[in-house]
Protein backbone atom coordinates (compact mmCIF):
# COMPACT_ATOMS: atom_id res chain seq x y z
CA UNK A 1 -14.93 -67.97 14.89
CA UNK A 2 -11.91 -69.95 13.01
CA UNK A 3 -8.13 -68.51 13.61
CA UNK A 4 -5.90 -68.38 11.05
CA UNK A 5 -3.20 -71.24 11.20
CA UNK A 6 0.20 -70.48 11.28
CA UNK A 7 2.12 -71.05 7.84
CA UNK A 8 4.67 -73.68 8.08
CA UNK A 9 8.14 -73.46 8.06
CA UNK A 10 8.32 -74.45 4.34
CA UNK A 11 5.22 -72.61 3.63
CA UNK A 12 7.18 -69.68 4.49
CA UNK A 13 10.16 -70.31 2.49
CA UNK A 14 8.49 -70.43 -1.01
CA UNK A 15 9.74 -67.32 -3.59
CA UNK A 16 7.17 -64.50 -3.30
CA UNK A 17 4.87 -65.43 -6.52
CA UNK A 18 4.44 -62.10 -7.93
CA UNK A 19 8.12 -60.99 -7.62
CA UNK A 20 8.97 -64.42 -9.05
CA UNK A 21 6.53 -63.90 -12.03
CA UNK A 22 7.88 -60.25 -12.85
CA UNK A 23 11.16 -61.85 -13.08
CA UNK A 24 10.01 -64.89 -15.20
CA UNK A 25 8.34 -62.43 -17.77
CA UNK A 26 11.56 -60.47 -18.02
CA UNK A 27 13.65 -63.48 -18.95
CA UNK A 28 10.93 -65.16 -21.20
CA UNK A 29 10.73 -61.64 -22.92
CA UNK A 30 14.27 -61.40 -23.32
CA UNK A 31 14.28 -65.00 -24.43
CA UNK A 32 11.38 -64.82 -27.09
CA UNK A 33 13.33 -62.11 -28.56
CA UNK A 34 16.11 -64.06 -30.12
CA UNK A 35 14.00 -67.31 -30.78
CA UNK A 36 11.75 -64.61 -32.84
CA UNK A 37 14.96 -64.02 -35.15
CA UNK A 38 15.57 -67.70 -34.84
CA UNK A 39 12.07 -68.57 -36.40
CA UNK A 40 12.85 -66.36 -39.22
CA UNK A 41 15.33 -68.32 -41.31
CA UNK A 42 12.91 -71.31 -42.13
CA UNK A 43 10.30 -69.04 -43.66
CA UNK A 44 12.11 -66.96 -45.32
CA UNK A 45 15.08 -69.20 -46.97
CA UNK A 46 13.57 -72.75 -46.63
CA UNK A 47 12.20 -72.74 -49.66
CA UNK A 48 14.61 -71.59 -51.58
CA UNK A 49 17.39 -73.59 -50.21
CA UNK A 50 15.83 -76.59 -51.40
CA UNK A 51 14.70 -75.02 -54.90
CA UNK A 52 18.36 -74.03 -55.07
CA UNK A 53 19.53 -77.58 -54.35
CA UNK A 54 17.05 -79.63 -56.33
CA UNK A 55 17.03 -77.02 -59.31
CA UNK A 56 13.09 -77.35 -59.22
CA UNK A 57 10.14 -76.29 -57.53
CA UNK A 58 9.12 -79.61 -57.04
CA UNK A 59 9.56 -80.60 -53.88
CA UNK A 60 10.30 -76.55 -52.72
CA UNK A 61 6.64 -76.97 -49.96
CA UNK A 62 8.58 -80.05 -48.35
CA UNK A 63 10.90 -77.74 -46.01
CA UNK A 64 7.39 -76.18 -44.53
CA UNK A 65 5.58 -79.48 -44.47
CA UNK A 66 8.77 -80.88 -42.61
CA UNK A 67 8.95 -77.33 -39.88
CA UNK A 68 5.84 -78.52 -39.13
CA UNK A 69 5.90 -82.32 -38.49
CA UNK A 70 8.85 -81.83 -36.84
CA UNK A 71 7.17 -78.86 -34.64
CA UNK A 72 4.36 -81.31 -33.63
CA UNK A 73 6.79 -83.58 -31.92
CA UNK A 74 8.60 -81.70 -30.55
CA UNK A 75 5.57 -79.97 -29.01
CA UNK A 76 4.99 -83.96 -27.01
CA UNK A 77 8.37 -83.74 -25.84
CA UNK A 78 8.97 -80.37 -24.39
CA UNK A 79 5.71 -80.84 -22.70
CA UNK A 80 6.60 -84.22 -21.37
CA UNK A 81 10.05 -82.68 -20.30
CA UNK A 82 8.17 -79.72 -18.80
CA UNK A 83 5.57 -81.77 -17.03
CA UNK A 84 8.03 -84.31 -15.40
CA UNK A 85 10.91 -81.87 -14.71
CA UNK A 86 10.24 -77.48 -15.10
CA UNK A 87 9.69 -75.39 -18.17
CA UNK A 88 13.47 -74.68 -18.26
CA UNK A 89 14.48 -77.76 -19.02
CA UNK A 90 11.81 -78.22 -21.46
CA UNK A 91 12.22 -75.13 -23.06
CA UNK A 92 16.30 -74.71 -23.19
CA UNK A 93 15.86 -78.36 -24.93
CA UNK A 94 13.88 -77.53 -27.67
CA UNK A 95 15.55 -73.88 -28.06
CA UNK A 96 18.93 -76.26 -28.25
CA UNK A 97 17.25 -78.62 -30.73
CA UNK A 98 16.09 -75.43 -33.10
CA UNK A 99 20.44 -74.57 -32.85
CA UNK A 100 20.92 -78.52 -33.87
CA UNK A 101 19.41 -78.32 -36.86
CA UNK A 102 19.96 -74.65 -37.80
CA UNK A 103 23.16 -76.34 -37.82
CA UNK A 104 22.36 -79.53 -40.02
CA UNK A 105 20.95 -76.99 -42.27
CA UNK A 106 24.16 -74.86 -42.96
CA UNK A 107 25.97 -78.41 -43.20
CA UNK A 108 23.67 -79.57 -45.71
CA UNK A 109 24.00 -76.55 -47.87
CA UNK A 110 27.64 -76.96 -47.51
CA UNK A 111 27.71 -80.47 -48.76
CA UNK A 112 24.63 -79.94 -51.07
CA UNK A 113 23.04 -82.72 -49.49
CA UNK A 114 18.90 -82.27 -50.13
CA UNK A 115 18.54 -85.56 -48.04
CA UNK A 116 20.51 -83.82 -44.84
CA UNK A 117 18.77 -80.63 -45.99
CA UNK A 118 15.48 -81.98 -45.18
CA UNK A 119 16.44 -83.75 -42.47
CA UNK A 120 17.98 -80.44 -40.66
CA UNK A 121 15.23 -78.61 -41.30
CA UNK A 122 12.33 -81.38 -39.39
CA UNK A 123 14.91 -81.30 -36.61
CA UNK A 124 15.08 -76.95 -37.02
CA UNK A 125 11.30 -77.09 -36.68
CA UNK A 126 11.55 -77.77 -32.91
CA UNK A 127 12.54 -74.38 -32.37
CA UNK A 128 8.84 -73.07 -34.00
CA UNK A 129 7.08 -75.40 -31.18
CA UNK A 130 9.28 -74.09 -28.61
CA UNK A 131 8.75 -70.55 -28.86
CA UNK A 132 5.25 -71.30 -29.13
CA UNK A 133 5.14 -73.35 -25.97
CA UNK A 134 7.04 -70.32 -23.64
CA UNK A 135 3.90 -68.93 -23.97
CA UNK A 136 2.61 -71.13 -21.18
CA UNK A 137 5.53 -70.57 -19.33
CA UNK A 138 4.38 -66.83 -18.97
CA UNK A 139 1.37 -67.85 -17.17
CA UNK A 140 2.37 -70.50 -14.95
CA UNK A 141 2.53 -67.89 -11.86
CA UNK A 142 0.26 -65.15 -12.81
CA UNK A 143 -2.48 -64.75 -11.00
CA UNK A 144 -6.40 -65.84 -12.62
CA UNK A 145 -6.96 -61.79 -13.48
CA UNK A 146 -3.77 -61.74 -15.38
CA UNK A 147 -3.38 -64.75 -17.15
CA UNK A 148 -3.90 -63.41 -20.68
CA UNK A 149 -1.94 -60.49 -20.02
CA UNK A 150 1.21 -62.60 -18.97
CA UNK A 151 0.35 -64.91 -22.02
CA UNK A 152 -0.03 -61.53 -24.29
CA UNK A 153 3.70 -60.17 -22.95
CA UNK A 154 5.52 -63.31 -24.16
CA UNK A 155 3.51 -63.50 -27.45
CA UNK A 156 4.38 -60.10 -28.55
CA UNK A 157 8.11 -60.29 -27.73
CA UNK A 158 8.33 -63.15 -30.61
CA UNK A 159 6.92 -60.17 -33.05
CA UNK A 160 10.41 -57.87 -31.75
CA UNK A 161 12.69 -60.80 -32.94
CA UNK A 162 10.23 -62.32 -35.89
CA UNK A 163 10.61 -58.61 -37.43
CA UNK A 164 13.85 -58.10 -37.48
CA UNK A 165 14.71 -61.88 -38.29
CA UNK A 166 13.91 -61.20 -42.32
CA UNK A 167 16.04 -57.75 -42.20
CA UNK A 168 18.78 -59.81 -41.15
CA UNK A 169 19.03 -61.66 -44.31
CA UNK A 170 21.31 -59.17 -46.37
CA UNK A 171 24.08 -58.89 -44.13
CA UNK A 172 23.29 -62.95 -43.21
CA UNK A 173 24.38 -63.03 -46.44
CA UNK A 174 27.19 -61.43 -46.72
CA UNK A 175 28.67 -63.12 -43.10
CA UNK A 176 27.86 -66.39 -45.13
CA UNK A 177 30.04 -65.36 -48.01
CA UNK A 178 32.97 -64.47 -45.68
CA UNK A 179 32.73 -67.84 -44.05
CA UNK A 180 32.99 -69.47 -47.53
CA UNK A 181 28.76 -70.96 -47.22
CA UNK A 182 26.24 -70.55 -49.27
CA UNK A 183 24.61 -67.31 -49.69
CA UNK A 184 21.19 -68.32 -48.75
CA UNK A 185 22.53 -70.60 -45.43
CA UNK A 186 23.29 -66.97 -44.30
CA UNK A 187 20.43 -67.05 -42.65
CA UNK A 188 20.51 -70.08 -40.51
CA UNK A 189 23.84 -68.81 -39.00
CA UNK A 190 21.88 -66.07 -37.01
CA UNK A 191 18.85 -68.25 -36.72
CA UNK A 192 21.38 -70.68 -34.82
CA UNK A 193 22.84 -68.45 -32.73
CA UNK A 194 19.67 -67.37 -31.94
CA UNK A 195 18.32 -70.18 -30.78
CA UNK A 196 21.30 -71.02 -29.01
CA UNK A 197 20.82 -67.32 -27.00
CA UNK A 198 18.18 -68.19 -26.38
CA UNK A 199 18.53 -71.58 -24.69
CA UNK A 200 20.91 -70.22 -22.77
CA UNK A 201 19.17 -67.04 -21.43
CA UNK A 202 16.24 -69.61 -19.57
CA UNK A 203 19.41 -72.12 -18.56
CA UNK A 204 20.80 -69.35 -16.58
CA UNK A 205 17.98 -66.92 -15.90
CA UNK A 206 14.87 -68.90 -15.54
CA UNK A 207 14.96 -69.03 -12.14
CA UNK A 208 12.95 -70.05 -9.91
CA UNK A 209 11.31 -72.56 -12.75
CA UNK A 210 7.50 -71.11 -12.75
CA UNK A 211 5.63 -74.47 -13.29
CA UNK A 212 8.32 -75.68 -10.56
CA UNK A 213 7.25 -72.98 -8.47
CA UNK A 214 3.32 -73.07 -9.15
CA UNK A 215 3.34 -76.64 -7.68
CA UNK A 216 4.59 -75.90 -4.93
CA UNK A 217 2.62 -72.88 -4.08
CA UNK A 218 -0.87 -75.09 -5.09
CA UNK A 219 0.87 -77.66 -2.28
CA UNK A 220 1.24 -74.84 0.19
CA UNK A 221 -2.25 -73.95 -0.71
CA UNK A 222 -3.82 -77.48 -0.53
CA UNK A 223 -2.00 -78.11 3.22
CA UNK A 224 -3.19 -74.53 4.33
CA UNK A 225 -7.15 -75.31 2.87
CA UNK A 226 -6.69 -78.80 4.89
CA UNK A 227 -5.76 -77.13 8.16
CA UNK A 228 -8.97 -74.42 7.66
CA UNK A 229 -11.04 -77.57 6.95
CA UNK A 230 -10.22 -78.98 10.20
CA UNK A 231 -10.75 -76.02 12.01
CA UNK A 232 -14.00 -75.97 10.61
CA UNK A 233 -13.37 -74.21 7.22
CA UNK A 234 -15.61 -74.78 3.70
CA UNK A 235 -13.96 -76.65 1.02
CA UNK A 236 -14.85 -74.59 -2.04
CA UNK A 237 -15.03 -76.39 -5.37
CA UNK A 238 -12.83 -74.88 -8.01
CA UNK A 239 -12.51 -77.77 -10.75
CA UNK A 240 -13.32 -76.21 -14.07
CA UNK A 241 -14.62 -79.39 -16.11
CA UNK A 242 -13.10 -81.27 -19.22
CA UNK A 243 -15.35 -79.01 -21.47
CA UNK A 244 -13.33 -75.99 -21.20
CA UNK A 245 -10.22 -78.06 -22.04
CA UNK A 246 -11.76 -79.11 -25.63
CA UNK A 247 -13.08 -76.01 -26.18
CA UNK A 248 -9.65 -73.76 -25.48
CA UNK A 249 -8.03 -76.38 -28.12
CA UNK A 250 -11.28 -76.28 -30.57
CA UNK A 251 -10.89 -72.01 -30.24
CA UNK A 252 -6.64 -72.56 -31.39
CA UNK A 253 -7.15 -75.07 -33.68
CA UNK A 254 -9.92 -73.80 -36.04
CA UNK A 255 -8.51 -70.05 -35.79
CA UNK A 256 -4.83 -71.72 -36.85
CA UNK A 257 -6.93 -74.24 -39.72
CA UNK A 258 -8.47 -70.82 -41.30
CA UNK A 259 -5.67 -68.41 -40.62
CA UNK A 260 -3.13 -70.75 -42.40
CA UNK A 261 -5.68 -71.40 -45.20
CA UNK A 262 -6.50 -68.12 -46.33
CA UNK A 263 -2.76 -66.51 -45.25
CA UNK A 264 -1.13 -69.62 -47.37
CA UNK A 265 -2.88 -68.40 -50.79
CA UNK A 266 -3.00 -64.78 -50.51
CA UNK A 267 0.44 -64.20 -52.40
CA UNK A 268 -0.75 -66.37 -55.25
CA UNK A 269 -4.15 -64.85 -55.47
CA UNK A 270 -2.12 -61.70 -55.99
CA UNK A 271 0.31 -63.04 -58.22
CA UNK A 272 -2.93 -64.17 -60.43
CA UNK A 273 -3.81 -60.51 -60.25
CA UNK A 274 -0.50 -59.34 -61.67
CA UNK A 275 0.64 -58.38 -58.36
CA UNK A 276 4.27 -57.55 -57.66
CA UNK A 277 6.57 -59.72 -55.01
CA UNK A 278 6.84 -56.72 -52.92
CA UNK A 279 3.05 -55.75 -52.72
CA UNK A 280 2.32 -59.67 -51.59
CA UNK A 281 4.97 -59.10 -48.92
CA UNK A 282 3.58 -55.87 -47.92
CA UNK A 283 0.14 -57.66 -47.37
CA UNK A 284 1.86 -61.15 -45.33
CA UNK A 285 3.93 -58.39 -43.24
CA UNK A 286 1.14 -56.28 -42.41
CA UNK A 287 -0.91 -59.73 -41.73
CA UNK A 288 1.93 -60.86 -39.40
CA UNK A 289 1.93 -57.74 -37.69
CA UNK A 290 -1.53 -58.09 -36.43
CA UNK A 291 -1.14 -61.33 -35.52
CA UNK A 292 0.99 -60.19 -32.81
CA UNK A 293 1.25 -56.94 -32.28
CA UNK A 294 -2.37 -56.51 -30.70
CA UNK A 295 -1.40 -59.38 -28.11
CA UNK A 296 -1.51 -57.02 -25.07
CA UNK A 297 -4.64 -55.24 -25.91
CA UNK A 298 -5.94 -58.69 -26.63
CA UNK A 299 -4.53 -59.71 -23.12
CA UNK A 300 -6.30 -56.75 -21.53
CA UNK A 301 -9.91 -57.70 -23.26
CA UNK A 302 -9.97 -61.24 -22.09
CA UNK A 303 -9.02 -60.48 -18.34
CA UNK A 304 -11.33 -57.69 -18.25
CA UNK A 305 -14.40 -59.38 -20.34
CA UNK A 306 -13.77 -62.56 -19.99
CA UNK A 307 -12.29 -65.82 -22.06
CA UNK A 308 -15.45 -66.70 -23.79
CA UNK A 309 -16.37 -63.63 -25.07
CA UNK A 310 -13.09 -62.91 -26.72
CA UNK A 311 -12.71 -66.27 -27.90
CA UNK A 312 -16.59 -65.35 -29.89
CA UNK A 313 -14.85 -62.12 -31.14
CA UNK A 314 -12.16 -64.50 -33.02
CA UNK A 315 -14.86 -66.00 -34.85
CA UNK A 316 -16.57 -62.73 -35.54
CA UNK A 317 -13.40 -61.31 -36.76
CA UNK A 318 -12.40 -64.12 -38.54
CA UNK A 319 -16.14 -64.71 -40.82
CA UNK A 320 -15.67 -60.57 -41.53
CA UNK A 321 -11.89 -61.00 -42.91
CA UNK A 322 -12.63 -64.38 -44.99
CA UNK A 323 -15.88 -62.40 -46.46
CA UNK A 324 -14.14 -58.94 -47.03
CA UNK A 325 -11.06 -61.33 -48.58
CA UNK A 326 -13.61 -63.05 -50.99
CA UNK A 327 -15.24 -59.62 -51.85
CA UNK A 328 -12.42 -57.59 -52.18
CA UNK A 329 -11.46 -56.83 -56.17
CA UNK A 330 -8.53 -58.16 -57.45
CA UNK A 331 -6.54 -54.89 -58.30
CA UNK A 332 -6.99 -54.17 -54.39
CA UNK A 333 -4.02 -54.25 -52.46
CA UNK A 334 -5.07 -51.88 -49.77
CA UNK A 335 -8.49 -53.73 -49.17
CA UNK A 336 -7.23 -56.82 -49.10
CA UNK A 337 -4.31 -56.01 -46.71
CA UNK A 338 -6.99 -54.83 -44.49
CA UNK A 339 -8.58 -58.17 -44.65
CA UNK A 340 -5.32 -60.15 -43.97
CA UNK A 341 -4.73 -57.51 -40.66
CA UNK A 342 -8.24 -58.68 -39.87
CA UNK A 343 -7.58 -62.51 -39.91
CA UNK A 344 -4.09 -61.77 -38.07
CA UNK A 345 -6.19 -59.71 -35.30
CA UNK A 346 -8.65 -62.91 -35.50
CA UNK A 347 -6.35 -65.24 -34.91
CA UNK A 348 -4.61 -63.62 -32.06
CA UNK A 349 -8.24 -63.12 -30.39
CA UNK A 350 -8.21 -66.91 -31.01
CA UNK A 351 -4.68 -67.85 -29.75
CA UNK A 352 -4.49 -65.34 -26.75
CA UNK A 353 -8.28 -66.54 -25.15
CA UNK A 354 -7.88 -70.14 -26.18
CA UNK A 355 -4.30 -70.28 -24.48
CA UNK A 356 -5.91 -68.65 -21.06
CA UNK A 357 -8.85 -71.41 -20.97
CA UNK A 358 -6.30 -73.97 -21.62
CA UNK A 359 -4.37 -72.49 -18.68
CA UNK A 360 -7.13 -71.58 -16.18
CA UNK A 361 -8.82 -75.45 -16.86
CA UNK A 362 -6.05 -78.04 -16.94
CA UNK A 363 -4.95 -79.05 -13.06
CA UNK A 364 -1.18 -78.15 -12.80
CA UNK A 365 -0.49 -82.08 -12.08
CA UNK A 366 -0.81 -82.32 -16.32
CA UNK A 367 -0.93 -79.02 -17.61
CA UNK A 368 2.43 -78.78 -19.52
CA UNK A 369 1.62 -82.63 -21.06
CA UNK A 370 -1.77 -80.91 -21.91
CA UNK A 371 -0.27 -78.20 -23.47
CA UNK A 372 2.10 -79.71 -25.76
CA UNK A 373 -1.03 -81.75 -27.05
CA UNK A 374 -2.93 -79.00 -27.66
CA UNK A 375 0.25 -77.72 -29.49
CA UNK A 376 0.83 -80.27 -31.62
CA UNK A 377 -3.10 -80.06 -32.38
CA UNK A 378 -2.37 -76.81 -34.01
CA UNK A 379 0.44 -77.77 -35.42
CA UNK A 380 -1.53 -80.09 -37.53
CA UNK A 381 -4.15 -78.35 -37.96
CA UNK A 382 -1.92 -75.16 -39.77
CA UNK A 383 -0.38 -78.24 -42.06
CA UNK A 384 -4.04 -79.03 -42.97
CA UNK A 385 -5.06 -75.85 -43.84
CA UNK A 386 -1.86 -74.91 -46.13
CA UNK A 387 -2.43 -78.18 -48.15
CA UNK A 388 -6.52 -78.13 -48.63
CA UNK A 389 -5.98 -74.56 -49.25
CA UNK A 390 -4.06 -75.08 -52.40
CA UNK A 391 -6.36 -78.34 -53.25
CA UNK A 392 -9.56 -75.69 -52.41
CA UNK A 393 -8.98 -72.41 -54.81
CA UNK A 394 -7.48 -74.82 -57.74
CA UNK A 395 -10.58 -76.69 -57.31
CA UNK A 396 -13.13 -73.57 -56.84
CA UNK A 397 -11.40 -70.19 -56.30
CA UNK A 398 -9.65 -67.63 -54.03
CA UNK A 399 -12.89 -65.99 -53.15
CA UNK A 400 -14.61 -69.28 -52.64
CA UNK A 401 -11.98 -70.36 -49.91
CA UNK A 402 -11.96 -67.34 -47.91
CA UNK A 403 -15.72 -67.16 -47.42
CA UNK A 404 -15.46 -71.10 -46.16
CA UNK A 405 -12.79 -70.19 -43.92
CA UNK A 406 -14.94 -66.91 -41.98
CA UNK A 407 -17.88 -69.20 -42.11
CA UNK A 408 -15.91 -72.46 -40.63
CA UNK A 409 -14.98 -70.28 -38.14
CA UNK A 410 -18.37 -70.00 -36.68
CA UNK A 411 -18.28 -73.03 -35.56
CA UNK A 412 -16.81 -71.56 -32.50
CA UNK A 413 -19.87 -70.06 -31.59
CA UNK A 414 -22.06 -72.99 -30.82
CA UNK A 415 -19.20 -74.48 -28.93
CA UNK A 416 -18.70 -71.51 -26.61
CA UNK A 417 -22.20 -71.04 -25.88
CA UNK A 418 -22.58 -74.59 -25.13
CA UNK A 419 -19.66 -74.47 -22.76
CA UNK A 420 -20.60 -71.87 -20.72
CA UNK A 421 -24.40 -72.97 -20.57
CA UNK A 422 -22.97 -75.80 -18.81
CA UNK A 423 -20.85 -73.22 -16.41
């Protein structure tokens, strides 16, 4: 019979993991929060600013083409800065970076510049990547059970902020007015200062630094597994495999490729149908909401059935909203809200299980670098689907595209069940 060694001296020093991880989610809740309002201003405004500007619709999809390019890199570099030095660092960078150009924007509406304009807004886009990123952050120190659920908690924090971002924009306005801007920078004002909260909530708060902290408790682990071994312990193997590493990226990136597809022509199928402005943004706003609001039953369902099998139920979902979407009549509203809640609720399904595999696969010596490639994967692959969806249902039709997108998402299928065959 083996006896227990004795921890070490620094063994015994490290921050109690759970304790550490309630506090982590408390200050990446609080966090999320204002970068949720902070995301706001880009979707709702963007647009517009640059119609406003240019006096045409023209170029009026640049400022969304230009969140997102400039989300994918920043993605690389917060997870570079994460992997060499802590999520706070990483994250209070590209929170500080979202301020920077929330900034450039409100200057550039100032000097009616569309080439600052457009600049501002690739350099505003690092904020998006950022607050999708803290998600990771959340499960850095939770335990393998609880992974999803930690993910979940940070996810649906964004939705508190993300909400009441858009409300904002009335009184945005009229603080804009009384600081002699333009009306529609309003909104980048609060987005700003947002963002700039929020940087400084993890500077001061985010302490201990969970990836920081993970290390050294997988150290601590390694040197106590070592001393067992020599004492004649068994060396279980617990490496996971490259497989589940593509397939938690395929699971994000095809639910983000049909989600934005389908989401990004909705409001024009309805404005084809002699739809009113309001009754599209009733339909995006209840979509939105089930992107995000589900995120801790979703967090429940994959620790308690597992990562694959939720991950199966985003494709699932997914083929029934693309084929209720394409069925649905055309003086619907109520039907085809319910089919954008169900591609919200498929995506999440998608986002919240894909996340976890990423998490529970990748070694901790490159998970944040992993992460923020896997990030800027999606990233691309939600510019791909807003542009082919447009080039798609001008080509066919709306119907057309949203059956494509529930049966592309099938795909998943084959993928999972090959994965875990070769579990």
């Amino acid at each position: 019979m083996t006896t227990p060694h004795a921890p070490s001296p620094a063994t015994m020093h490290i921050p109690d993991a759970a304790l550490s991880q309630r506090r982590v989610l408390r200050v990446l809740v609080a966090s999320q929060v204002f970068s949720g309002a902070g995301l706001a201003a880009g979707v709702t405004v963007g647009a517009l600013l640059a119609q406003d500007m240019l006096g045409s619709t023209s170029l009026a999809g640049l400022p969304s083409a230009l969140l997102t390019a400039g989300s994918a890199l920043t993605a690389i570099a917060v997870g570079r800065i994460s992997q060499a030095r802590g999520r706070r660092p990483g994250l209070t960078t590209g929170y500080l970076t979202g301020a920077i150009g929330s900034a450039g924007v409100i200057t550039a509406a100032v000097l009616d510049s569309p080439v600052l304009l457009f600049t501002a807004l690739f350099v505003y886009g690092a904020g998006t990547a950022t607050n999708l990123q803290a998600r990771y952050a959340g499960a850095d120190l939770a335990p393998s059970g609880h992974r999803a659920r930690a993910v979940s908690t940070v996810l649906v924090a964004t939705t508190l902020g993300g909400v009441a971002g858009p409300n904002l924009a009335a009184p945005a306005g009229a603080l804009a007015e009384h600081l002699h801007i333009p009306h529609l920078a309003g909104l980048f004002v609060i987005s700003g200062a947002a963002y700039a909260l929020a940087a400084l909530v993890l500077a001061l708060w985010l302490r201990p630094d969970p990836l920081v902290l993970a290390r050294t408790i997988a150290q601590a682990e390694e040197a106590d597994a070592a001393a067992d071994l020599a004492v004649g312990g068994n060396d279980a193997d617990t490496g996971h495999g490259h497989g589940g590493v593509v397939l938690g990226a395929l699971v994000m990136v095809l639910t983000q490729l049909v989600m934005v597809a389908i989401m990004t022509m909705t409001p024009v199928h309805m404005h084809d149908h002699g739809h009113s402005t309001a009754a599209s943004g009733l339909v995006i706003g209840i979509h939105i909401g089930a992107m995000y609001l589900p995120s801790p039953l979703t967090g429940w369902l994959v620790d308690r059935y597992g990562r694959m099998k939720i991950a199966a139920a985003s494709g699932a979902t997914l083929l029934a909203a693309g084929v209720l979407a394409a069925a649905v009549p055309g003086d619907s509203v109520t039907l085809l809200a319910l089919a954008l809640a169900l591609l919200g609720l498929g995506w999440n399904f998608g986002l919240v299980s894909g996340t976890a595999i990423i998490t529970e696969t990748v070694p901790l010596a490159t998970r944040a670098k992993t992460q923020g490639l896997v990030d800027v994967s999606i990233a691309i692959a939600g510019a791909t689907g807003g542009m082919a969806s447009g080039v798609m249902v001008s080509a066919t039709s709306y119907p057309a595209l949203a059956l494509t997108g529930g049966v592309l998402s099938l795909a998943l299928l084959p993928a999972i069940a090959a994965t875990a065959y070769r579990r």
